[in-house]
N, C-alpha and C. Protein backbone atom coordinates (compact mmCIF):
# COMPACT_ATOMS: atom_id res chain seq x y z
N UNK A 1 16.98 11.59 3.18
CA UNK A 1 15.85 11.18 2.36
C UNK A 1 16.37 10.97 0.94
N UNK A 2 16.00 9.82 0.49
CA UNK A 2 16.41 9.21 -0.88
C UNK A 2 15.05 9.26 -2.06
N UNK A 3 15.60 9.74 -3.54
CA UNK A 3 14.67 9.64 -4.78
C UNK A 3 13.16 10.54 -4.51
N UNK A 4 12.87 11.94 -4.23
CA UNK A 4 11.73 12.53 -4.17
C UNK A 4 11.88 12.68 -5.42
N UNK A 5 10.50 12.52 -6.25
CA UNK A 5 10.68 13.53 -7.67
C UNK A 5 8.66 13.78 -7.65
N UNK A 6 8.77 15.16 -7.58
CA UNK A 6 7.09 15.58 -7.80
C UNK A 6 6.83 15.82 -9.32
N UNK A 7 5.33 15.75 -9.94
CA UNK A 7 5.34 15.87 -11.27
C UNK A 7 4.35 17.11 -11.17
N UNK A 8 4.70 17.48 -11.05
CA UNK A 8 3.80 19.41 -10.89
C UNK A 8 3.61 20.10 -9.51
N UNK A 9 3.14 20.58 -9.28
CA UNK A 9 3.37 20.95 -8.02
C UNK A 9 2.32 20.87 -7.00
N UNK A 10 2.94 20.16 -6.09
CA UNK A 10 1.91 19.79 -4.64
C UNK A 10 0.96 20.57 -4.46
N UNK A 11 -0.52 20.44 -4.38
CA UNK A 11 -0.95 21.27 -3.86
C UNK A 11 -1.84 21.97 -5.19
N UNK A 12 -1.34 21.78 -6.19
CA UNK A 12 -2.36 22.15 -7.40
C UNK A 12 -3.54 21.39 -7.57
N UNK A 13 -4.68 22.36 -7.16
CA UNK A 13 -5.59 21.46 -7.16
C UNK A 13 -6.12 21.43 -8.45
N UNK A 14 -5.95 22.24 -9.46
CA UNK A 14 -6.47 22.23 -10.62
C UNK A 14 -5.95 20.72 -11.46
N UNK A 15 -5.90 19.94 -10.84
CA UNK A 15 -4.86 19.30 -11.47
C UNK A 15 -5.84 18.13 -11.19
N UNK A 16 -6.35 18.16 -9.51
CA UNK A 16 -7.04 16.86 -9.07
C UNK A 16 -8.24 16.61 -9.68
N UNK A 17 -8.49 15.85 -10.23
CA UNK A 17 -10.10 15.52 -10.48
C UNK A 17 -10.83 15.45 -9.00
N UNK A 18 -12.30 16.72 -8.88
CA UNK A 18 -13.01 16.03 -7.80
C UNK A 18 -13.19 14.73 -7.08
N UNK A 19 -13.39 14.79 -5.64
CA UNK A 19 -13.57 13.45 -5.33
C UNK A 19 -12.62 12.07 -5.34
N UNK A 20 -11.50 12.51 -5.88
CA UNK A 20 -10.19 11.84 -6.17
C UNK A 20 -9.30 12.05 -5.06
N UNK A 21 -8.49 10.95 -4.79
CA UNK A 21 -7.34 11.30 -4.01
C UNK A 21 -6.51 12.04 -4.31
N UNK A 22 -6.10 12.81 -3.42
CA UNK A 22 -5.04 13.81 -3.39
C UNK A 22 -3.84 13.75 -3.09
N UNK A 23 -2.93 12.73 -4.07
CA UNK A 23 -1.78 11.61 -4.02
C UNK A 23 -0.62 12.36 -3.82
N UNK A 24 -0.10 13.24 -4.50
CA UNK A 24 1.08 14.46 -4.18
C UNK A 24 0.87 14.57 -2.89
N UNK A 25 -0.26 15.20 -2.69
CA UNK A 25 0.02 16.35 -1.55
C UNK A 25 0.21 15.66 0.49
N UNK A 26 -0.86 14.24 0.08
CA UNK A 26 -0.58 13.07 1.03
C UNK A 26 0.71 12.49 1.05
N UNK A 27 1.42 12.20 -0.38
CA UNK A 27 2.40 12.03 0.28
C UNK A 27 3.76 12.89 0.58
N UNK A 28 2.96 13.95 0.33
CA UNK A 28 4.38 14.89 0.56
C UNK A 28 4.30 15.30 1.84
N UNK A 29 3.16 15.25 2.75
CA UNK A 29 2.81 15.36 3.68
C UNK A 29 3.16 13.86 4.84
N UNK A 30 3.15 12.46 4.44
CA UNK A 30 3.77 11.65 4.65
C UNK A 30 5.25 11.17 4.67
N UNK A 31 6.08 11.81 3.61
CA UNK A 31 7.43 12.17 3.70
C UNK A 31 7.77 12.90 4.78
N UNK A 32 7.32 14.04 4.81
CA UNK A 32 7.54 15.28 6.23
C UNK A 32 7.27 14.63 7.45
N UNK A 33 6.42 13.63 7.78
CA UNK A 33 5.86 13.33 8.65
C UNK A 33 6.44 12.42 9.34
N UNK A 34 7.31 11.38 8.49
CA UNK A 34 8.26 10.36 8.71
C UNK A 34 9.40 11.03 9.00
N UNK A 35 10.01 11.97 8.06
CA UNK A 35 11.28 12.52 8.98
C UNK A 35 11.37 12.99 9.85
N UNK A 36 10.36 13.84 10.09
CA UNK A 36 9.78 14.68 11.75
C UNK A 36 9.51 13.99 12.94
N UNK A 37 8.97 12.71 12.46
CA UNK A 37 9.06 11.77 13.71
C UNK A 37 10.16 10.85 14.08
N UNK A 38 11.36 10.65 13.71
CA UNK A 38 12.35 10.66 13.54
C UNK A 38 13.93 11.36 13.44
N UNK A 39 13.87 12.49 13.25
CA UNK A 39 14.96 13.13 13.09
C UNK A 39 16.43 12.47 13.17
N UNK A 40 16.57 12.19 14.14
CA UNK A 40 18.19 11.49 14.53
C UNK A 40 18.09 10.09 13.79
N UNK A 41 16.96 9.57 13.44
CA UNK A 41 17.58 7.99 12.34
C UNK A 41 18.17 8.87 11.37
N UNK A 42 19.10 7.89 10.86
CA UNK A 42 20.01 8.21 9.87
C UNK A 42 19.14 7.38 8.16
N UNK A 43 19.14 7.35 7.38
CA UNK A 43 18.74 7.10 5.88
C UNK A 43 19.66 5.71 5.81
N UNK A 44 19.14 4.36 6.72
CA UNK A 44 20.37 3.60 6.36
C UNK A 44 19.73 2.35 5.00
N UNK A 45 18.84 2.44 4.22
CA UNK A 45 18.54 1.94 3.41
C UNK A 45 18.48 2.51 2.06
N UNK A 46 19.36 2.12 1.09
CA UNK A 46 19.36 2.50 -0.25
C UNK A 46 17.79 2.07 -1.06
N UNK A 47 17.19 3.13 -2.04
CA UNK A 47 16.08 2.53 -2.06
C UNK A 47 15.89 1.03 -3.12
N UNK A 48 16.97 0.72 -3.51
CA UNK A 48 17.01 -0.97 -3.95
C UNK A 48 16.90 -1.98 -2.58
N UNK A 49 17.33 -1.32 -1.86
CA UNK A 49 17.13 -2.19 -0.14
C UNK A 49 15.89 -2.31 -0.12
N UNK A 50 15.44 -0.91 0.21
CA UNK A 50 14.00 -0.63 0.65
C UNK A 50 12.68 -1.96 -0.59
N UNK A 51 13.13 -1.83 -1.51
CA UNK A 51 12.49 -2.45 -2.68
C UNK A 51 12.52 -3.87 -2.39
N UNK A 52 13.54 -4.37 -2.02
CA UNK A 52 13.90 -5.83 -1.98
C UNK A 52 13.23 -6.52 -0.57
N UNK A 53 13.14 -5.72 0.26
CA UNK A 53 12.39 -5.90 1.54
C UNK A 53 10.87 -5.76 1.32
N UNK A 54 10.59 -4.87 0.51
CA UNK A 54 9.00 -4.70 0.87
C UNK A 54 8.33 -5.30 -0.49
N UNK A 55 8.87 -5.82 -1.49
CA UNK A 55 8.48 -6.34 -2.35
C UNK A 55 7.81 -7.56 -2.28
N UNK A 56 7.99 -8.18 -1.20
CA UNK A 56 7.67 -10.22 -1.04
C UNK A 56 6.12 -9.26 -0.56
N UNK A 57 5.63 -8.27 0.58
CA UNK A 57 4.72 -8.19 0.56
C UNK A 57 3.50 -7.35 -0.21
N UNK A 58 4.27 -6.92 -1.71
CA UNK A 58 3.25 -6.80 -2.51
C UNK A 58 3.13 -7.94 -3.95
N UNK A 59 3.90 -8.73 -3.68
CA UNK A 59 4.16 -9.81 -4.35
C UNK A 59 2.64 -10.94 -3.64
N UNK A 60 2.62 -10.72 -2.91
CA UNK A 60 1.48 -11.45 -1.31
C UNK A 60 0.34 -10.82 -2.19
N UNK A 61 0.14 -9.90 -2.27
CA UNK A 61 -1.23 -9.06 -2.54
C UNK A 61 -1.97 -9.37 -4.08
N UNK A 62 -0.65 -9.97 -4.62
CA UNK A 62 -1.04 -10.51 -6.15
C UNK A 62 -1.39 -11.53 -6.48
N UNK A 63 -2.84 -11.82 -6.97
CA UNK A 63 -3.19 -13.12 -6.83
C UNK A 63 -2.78 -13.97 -8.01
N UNK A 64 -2.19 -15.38 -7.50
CA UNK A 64 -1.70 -16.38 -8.29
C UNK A 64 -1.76 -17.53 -8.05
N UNK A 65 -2.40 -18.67 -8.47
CA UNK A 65 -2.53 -20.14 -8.76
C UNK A 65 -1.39 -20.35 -7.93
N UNK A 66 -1.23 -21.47 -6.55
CA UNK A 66 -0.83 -21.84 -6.00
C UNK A 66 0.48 -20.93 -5.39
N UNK A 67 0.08 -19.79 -5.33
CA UNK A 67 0.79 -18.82 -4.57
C UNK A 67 0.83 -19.02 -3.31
N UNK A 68 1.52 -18.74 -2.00
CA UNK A 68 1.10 -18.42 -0.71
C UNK A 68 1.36 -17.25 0.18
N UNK A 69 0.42 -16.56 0.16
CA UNK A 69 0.25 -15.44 0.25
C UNK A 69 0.64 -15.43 1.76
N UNK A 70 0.34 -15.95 2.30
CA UNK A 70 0.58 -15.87 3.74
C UNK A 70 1.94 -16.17 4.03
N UNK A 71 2.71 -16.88 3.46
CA UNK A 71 3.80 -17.46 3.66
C UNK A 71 4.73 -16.14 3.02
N UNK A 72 4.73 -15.29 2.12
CA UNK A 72 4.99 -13.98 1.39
C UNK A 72 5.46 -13.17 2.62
N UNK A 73 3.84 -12.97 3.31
CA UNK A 73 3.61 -11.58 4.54
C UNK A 73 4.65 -12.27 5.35
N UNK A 74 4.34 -13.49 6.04
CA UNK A 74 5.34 -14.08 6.98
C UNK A 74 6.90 -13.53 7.07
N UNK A 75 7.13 -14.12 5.88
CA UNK A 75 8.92 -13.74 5.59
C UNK A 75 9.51 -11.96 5.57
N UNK A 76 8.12 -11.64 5.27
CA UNK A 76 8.47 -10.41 4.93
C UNK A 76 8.48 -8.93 6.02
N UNK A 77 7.88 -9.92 7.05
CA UNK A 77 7.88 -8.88 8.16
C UNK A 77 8.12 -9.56 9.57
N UNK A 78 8.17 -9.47 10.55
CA UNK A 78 8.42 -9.30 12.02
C UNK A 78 7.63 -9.71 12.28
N UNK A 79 8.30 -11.11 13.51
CA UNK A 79 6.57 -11.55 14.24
C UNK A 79 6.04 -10.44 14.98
N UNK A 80 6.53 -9.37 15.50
CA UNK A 80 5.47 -8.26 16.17
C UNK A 80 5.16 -7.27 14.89
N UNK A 81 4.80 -7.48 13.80
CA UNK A 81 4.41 -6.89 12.66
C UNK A 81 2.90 -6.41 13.12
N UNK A 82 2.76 -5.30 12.77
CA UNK A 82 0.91 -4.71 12.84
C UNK A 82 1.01 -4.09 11.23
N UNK A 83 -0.27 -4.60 11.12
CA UNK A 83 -0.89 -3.92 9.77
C UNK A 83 -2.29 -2.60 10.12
N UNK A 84 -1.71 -1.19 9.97
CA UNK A 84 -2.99 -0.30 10.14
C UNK A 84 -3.28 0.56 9.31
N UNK A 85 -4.90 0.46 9.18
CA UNK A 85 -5.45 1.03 8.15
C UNK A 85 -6.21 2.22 9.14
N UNK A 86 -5.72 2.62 10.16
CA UNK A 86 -6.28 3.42 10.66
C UNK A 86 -5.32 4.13 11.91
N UNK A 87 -5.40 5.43 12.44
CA UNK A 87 -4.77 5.40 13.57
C UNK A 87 -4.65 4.76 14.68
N UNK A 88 -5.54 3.58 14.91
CA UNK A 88 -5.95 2.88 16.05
C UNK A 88 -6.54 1.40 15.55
N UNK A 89 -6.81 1.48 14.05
CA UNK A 89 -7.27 0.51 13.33
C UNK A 89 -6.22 -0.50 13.27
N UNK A 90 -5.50 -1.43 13.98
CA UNK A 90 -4.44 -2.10 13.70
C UNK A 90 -4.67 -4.27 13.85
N UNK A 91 -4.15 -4.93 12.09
CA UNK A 91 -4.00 -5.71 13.00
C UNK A 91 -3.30 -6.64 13.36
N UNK A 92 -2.91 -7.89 13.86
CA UNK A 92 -1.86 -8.50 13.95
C UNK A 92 -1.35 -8.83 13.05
N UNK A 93 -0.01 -9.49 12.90
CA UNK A 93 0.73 -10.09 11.86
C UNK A 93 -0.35 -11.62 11.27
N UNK A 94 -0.34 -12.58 12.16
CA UNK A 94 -1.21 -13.61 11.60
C UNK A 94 -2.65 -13.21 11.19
N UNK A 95 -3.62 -12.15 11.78
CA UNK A 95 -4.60 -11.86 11.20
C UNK A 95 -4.58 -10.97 9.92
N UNK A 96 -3.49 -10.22 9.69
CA UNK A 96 -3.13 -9.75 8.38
C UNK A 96 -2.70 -10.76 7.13
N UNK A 97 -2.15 -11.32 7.55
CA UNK A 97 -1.12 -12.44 6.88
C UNK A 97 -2.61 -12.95 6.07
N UNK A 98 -3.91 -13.74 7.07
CA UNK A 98 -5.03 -14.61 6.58
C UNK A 98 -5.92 -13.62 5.69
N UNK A 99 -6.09 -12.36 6.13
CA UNK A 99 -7.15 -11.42 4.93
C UNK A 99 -6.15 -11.15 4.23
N UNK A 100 -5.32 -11.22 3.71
CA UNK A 100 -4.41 -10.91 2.75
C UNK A 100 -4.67 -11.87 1.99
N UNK A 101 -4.00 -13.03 2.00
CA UNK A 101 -4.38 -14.51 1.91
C UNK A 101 -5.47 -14.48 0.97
N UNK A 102 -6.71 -13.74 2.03
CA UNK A 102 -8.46 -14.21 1.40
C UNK A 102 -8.53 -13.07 0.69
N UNK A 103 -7.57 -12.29 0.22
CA UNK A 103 -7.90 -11.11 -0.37
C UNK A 103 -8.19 -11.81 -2.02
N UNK A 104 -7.57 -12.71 -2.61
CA UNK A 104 -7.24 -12.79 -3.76
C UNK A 104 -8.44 -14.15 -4.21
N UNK A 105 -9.47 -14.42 -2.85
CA UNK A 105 -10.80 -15.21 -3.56
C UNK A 105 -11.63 -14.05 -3.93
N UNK A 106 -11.60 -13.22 -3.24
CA UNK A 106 -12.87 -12.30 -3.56
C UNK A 106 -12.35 -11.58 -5.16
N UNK A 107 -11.02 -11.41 -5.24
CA UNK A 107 -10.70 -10.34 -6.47
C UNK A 107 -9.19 -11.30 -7.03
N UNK A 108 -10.02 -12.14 -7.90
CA UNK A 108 -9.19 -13.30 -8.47
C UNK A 108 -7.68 -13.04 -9.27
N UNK A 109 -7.90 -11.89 -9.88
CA UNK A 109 -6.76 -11.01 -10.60
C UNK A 109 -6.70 -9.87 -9.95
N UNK A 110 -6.80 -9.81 -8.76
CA UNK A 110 -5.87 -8.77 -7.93
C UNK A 110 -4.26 -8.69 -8.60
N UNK A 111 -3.90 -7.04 -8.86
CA UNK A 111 -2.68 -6.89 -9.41
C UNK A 111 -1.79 -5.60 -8.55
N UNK A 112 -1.23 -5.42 -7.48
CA UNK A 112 -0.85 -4.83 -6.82
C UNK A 112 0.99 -4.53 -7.37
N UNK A 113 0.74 -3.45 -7.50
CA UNK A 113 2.10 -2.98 -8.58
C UNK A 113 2.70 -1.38 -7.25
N UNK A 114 4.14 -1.88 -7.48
CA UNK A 114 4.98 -0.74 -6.81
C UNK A 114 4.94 0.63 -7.93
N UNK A 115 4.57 1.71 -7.73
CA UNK A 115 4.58 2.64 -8.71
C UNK A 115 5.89 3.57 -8.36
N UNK A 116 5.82 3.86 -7.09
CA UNK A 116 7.15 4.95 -6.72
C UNK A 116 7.23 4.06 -5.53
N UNK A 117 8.49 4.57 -4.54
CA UNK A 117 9.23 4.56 -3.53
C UNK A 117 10.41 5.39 -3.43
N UNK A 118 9.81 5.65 -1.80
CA UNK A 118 10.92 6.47 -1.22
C UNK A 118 11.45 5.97 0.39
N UNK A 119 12.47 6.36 0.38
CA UNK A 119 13.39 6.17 2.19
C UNK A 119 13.34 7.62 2.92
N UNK A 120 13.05 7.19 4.08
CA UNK A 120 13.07 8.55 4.87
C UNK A 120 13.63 7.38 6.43
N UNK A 121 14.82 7.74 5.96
CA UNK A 121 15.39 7.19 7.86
C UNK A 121 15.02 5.67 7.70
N UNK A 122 14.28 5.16 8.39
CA UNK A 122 13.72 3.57 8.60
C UNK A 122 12.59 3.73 8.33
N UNK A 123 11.86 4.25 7.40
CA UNK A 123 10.76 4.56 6.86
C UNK A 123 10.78 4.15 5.72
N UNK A 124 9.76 2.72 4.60
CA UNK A 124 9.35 2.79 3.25
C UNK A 124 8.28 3.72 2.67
N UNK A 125 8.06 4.50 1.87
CA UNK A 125 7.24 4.66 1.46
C UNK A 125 6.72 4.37 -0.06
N UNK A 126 5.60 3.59 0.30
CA UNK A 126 5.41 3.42 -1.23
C UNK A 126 3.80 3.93 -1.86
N UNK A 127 3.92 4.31 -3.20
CA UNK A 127 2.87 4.67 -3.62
C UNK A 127 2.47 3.73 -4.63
N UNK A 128 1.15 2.92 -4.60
CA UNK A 128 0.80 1.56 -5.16
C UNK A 128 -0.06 1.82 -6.10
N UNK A 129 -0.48 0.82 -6.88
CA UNK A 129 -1.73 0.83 -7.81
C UNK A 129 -2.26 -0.74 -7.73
N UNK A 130 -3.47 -1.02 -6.88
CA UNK A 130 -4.20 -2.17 -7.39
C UNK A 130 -5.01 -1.76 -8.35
N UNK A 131 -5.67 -2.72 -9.24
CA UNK A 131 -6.23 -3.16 -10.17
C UNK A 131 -6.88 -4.74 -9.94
N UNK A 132 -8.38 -5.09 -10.50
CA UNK A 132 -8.80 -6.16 -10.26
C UNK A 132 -10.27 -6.25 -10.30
N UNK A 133 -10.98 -7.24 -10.94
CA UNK A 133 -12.22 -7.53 -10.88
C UNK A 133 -13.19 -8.27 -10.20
N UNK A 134 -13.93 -7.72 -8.90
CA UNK A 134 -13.98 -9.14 -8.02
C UNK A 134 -14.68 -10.01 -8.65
N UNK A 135 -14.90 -11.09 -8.06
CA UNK A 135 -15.65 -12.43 -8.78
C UNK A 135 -17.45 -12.50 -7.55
N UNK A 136 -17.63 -11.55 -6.86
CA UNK A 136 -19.34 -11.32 -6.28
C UNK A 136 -18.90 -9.79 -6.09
N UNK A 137 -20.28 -9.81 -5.56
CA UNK A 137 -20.23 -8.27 -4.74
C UNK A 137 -19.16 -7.88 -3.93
N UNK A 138 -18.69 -6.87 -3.96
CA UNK A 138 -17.59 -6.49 -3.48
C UNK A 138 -18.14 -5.18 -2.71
N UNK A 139 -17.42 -4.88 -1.45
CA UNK A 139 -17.26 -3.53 -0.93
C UNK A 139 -18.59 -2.99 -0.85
N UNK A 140 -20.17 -3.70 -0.63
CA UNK A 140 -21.19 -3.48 -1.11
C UNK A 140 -21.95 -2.94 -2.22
N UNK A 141 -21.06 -3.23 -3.56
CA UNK A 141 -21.44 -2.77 -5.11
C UNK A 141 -21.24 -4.54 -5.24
N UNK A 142 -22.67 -4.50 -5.43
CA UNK A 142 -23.34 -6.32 -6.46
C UNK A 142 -22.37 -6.04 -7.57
N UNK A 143 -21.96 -7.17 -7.99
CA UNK A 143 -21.18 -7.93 -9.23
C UNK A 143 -21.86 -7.53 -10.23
N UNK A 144 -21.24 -7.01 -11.07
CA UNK A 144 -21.43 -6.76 -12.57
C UNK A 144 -19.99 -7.07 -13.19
N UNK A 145 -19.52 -7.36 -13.17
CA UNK A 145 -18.06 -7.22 -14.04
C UNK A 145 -17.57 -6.41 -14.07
N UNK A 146 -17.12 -5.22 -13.51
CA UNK A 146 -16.54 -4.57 -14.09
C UNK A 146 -15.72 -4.86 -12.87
N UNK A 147 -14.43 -3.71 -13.49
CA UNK A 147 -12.81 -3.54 -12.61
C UNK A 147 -12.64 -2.58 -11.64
N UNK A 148 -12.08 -2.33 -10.99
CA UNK A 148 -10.98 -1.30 -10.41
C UNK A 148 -9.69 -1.30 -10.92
N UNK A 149 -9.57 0.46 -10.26
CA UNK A 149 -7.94 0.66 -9.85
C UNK A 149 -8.34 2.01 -9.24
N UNK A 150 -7.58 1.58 -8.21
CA UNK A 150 -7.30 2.41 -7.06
C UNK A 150 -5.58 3.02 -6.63
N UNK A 151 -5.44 3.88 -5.99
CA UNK A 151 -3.86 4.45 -5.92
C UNK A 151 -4.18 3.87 -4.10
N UNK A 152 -3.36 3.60 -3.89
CA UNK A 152 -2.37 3.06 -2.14
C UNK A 152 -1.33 4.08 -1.82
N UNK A 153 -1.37 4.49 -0.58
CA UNK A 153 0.09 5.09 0.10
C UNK A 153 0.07 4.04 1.33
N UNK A 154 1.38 3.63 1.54
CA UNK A 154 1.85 2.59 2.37
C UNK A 154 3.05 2.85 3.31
N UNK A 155 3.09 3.31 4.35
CA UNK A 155 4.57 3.56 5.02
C UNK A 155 4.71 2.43 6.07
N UNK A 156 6.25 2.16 5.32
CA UNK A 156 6.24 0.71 6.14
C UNK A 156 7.66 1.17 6.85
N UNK A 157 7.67 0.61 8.45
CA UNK A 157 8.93 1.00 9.40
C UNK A 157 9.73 -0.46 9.31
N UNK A 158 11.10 -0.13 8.75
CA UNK A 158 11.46 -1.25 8.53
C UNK A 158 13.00 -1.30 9.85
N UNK A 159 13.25 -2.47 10.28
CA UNK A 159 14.40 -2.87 11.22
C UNK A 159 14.55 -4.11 10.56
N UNK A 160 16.19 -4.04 10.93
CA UNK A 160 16.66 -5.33 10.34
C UNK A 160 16.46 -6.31 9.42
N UNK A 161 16.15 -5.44 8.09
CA UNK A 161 15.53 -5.92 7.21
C UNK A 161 14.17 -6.80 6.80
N UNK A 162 13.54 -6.15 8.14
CA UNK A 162 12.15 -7.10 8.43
C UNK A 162 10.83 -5.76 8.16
N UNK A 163 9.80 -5.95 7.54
CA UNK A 163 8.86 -4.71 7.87
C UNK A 163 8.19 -5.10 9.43
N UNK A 164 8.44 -3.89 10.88
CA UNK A 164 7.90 -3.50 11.60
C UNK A 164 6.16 -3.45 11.71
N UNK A 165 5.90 -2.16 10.84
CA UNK A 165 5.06 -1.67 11.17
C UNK A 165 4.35 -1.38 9.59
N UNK A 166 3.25 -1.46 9.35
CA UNK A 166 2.72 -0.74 8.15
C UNK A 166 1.50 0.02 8.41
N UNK A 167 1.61 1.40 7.59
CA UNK A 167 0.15 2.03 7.51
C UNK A 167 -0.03 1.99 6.21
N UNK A 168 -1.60 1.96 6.30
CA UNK A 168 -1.85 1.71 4.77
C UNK A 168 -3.20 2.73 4.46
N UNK A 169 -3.37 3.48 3.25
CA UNK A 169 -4.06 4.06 2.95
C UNK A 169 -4.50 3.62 1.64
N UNK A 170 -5.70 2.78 0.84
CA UNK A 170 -6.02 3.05 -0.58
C UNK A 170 -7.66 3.57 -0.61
N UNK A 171 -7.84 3.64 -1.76
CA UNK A 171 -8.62 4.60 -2.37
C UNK A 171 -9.98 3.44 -2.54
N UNK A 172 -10.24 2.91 -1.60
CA UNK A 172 -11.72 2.24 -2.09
C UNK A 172 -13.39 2.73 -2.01
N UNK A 173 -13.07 3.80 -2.15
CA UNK A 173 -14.11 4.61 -2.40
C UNK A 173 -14.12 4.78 -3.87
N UNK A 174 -12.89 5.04 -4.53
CA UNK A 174 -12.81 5.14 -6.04
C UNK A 174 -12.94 3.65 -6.47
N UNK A 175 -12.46 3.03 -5.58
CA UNK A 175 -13.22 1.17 -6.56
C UNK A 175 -14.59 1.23 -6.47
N UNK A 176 -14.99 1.59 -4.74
CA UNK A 176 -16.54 1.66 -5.37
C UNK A 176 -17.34 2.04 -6.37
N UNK A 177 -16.72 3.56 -7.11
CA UNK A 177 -17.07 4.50 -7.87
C UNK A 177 -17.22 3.45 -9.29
N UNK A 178 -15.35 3.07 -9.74
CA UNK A 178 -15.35 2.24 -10.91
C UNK A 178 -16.47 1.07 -10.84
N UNK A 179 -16.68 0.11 -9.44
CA UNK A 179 -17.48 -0.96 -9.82
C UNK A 179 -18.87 -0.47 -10.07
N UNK A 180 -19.39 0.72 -9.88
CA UNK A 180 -20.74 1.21 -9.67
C UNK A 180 -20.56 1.71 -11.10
N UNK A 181 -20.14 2.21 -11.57
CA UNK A 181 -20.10 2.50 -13.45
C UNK A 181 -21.30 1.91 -14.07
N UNK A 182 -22.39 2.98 -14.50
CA UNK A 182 -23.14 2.53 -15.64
C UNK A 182 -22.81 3.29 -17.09
């Protein structure tokens, strides 16, 4: 396992604001979880590897004037690629690839930023920050203008320099929270 660094200690809850994600302690619990299911892979990605691979698909997530977002996800992962936001919630590479895609009409300045990363075996993990204001109702909170930012944990199984597999966890309960702001 490559680059852990905690900034207080896991598990302090005095630390979490209510109702907030509990970002340490998920992913320290996600680290463990990746090496445990694994053991015998070996750590064969330096995390500038790991970065250079999983970067085209948060590069995808950022919305930009004649970008192609789909063409991003494509390169960046495996035609048997699954995207899951759930244990069972999974979905294909081309149906990920297109809501990805349509992610950036609804939330025009979508800004999806790498904050940390770590390697565990053939395991990425990354801890994200979107930011973004949709342009209607979003997530069932009517349009007012205002923004998000939300924190992401993302573990992506990478082979042959392709992303496999991704799970994805963000915090859109806390966008709801920010867009609902009076």
């Amino acid at each position: 396992m490559q680059r852990i660094a905690f900034r207080g200690i896991p598990g302090n809850r005095s630390r979490l604001a209510p109702g907030r994600f509990a970002g340490p302690i998920v992913l320290a619990l996600a680290v463990t979880a990746t090496a445990a299911a694994d053991p015998a892979a070996a750590s064969t990605l330096s995390p500038e590897q790991a970065r250079s691979i999983v970067t085209p698909l948060y590069e995808a997530l950022n919305a930009a004037p004649g970008r192609d977002a789909a063409a991003l996800v494509l390169g960046a992962t495996a035609p048997e690629w699954v995207s899951c936001s759930g244990n069972d919630r999974c979905s294909p590479r081309e149906k990920a690839a297109a809501g990805i895609a349509g992610f950036s009409k609804a939330v025009p300045d979508l800004r999806w930023e790498i904050k940390e990363l770590w390697v565990s075996g053939d395991r990425v993990i990354v801890r994200g920050e979107a930011t973004g204001t949709p342009s209607g109702a979003f997530m069932g909170v009517p349009h007012g203008g205002r923004s998000f930012r939300v924190m992401s944990i993302d573990i992506h199984q990478v082979r042959d320099g392709k992303i496999q597999r991704t799970h994805h966890l963000e915090d859109w309960m806390g966008a709801s929270r920010d867009l609902a702001a009076r």
